[in-house]
N, C-alpha and C. Protein backbone atom coordinates (compact mmCIF):
# COMPACT_ATOMS: atom_id res chain seq x y z
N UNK A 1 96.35 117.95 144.11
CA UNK A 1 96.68 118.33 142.76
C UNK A 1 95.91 119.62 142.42
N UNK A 2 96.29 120.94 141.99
CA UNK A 2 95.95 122.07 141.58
C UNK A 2 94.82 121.83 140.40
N UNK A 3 94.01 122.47 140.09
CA UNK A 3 93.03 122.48 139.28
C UNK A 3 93.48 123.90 138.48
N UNK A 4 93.64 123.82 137.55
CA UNK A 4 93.69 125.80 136.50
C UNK A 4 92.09 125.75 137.11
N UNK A 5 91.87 127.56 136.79
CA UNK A 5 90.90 127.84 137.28
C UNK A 5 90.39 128.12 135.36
N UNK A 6 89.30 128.37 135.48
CA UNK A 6 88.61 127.54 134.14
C UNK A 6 88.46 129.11 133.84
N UNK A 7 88.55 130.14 135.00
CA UNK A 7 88.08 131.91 133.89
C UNK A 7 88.82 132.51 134.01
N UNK A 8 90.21 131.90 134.00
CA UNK A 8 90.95 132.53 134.50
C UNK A 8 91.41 132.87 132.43
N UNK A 9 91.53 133.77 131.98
CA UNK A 9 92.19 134.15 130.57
C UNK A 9 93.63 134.28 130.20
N UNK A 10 94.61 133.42 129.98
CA UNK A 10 95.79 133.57 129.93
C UNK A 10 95.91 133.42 128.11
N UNK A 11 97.49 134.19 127.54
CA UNK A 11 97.62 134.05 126.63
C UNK A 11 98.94 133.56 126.30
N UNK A 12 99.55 132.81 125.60
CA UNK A 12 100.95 132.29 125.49
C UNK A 12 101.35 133.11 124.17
N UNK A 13 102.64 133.69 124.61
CA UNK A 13 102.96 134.55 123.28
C UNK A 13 103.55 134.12 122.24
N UNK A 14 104.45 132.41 122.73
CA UNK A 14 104.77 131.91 121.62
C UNK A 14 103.99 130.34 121.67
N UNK A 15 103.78 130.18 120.02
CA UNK A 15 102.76 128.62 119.91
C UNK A 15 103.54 127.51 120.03
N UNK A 16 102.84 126.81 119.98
CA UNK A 16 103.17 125.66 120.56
C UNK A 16 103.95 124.94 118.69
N UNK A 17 105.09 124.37 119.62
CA UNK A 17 105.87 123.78 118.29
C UNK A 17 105.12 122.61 117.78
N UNK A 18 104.93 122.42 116.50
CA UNK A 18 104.06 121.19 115.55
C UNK A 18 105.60 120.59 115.36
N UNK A 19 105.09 119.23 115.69
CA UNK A 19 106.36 118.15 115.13
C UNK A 19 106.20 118.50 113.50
N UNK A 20 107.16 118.21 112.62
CA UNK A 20 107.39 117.92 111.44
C UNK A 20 107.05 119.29 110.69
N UNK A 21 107.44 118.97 109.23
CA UNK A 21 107.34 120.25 108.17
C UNK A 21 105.75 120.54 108.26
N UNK A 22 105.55 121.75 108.29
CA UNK A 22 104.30 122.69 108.19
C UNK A 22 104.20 122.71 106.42
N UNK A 23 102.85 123.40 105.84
CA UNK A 23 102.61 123.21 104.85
C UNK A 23 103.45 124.58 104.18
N UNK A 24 103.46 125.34 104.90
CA UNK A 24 104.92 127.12 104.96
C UNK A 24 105.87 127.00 104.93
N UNK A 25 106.57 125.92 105.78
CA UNK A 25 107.86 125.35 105.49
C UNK A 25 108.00 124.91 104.33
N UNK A 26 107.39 123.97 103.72
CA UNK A 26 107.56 123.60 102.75
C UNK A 26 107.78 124.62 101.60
N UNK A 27 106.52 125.57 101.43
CA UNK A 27 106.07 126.22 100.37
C UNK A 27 107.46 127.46 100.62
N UNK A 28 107.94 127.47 102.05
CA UNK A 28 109.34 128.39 101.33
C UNK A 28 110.37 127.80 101.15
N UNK A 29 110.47 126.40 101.40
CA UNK A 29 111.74 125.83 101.10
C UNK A 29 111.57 125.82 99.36
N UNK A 30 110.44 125.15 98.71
CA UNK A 30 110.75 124.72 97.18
C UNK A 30 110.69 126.90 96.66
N UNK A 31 109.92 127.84 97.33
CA UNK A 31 110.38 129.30 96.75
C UNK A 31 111.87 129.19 96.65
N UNK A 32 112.68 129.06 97.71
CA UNK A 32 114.14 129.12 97.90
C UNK A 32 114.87 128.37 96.80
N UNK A 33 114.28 127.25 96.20
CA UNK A 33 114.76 126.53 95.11
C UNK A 33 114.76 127.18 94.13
N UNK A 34 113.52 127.37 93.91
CA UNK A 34 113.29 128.46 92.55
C UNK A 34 113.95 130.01 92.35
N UNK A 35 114.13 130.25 93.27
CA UNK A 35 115.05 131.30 92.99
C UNK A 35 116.42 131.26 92.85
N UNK A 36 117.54 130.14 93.97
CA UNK A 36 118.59 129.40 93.53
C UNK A 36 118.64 129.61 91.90
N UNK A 37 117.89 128.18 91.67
CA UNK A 37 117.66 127.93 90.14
C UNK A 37 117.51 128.76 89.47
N UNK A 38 116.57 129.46 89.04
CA UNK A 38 116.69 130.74 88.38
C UNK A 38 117.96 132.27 88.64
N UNK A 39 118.67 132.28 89.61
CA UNK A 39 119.58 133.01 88.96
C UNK A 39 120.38 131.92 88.63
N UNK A 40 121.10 130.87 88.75
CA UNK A 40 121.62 130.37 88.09
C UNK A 40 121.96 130.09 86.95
N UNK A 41 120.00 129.67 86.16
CA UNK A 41 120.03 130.34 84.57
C UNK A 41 120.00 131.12 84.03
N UNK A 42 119.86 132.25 84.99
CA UNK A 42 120.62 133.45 84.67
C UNK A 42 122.36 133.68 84.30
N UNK A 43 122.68 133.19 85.18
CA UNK A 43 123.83 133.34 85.07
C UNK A 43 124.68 132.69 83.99
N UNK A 44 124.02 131.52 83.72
CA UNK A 44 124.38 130.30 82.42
C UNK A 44 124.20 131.20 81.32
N UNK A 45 122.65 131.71 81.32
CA UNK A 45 122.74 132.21 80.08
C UNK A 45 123.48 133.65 79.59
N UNK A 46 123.91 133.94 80.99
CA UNK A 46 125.08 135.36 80.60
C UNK A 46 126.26 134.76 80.13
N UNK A 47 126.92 133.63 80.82
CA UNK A 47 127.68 133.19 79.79
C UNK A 47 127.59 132.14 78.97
N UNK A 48 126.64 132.00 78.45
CA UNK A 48 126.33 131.03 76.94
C UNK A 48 125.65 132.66 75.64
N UNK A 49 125.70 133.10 76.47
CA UNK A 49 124.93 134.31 75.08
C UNK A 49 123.77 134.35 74.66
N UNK A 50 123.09 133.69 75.36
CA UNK A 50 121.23 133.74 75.26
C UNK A 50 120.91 135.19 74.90
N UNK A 51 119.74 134.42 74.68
CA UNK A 51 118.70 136.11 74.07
C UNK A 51 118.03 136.53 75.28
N UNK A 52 118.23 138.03 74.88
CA UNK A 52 117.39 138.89 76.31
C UNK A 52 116.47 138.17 76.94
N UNK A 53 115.29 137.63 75.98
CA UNK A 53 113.85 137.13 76.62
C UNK A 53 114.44 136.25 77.62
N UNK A 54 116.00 135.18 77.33
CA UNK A 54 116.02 134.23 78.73
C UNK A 54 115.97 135.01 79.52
N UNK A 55 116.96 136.25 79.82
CA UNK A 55 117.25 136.71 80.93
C UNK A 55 116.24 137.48 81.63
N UNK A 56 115.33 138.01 81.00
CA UNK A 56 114.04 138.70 81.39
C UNK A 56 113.11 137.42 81.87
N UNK A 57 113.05 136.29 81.48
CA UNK A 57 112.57 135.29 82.08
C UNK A 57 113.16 135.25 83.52
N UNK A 58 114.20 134.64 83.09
CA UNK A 58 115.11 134.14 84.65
C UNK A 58 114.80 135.32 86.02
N UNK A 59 115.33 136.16 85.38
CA UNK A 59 115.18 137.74 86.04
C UNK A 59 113.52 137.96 86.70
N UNK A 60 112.38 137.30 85.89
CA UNK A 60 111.11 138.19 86.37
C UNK A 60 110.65 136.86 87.41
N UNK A 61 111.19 135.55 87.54
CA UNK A 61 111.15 134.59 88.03
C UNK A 61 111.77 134.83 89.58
N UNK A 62 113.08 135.23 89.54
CA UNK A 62 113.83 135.12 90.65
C UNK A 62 112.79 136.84 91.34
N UNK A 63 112.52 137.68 90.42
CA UNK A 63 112.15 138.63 91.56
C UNK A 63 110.56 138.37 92.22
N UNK A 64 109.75 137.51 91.31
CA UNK A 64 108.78 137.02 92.19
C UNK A 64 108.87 135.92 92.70
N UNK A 65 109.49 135.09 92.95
CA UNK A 65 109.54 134.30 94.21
C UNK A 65 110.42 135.28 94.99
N UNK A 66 110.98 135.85 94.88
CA UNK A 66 111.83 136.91 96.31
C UNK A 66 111.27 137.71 97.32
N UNK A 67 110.12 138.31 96.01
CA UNK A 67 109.01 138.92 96.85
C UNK A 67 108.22 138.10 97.46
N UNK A 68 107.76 137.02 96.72
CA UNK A 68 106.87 136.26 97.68
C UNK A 68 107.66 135.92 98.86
N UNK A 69 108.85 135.13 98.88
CA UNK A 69 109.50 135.26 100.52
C UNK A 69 109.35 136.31 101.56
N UNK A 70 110.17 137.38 100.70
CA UNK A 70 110.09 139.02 101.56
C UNK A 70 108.25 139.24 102.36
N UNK A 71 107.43 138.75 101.63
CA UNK A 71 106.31 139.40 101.75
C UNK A 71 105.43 138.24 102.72
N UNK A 72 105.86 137.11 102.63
CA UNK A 72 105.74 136.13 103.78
C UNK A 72 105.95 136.09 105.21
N UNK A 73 107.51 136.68 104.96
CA UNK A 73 108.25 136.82 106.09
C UNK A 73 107.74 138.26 106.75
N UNK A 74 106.97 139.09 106.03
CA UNK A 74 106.77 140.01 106.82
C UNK A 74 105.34 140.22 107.88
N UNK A 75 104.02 139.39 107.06
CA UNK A 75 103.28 139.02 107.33
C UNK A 75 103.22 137.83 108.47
N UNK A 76 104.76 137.28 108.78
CA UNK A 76 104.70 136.13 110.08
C UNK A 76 104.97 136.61 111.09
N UNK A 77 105.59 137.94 110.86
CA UNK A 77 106.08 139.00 112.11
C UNK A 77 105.10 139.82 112.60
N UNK A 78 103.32 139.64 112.12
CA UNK A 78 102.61 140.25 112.81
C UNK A 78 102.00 139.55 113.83
């Protein structure tokens, strides 16, 4: 039976898969919700006739969780 040699320095470029949801998975699956959801009430309240402030709500909601995705996803690619 082969023994690895113990100095020998190897590096694996991709990690090793974790069974089940990661605590990242998670935290972009419920982002992905929140942004769903929020243009949605966006969109409700374009046609129900809401006041600006909803839509500046809905609107400043959906663009920070978007960024937080965008800015996740770019930081996993290093």
């Amino acid at each position: 039976m082969p023994h690895p040699d113990p100095y020998r320095l190897t590096r694996s470029d991709r990690p090793s898969p974790s069974p089940g949801l990661t605590r990242g998975d998670v935290l972009r699956s419920l982002l992905w919700i929140v942004v769903v959801m929020s243009a949605v009430a966006n969109m409700a309240a374009s046609y129900g006739g809401a006041d600006t402030w909803v839509h500046l709500v809905c609107g400043a909601v959906t663009v920070l969780c978007g960024g937080t995705l965008v800015v996740r996803s770019l930081r996993g690619r290093r």
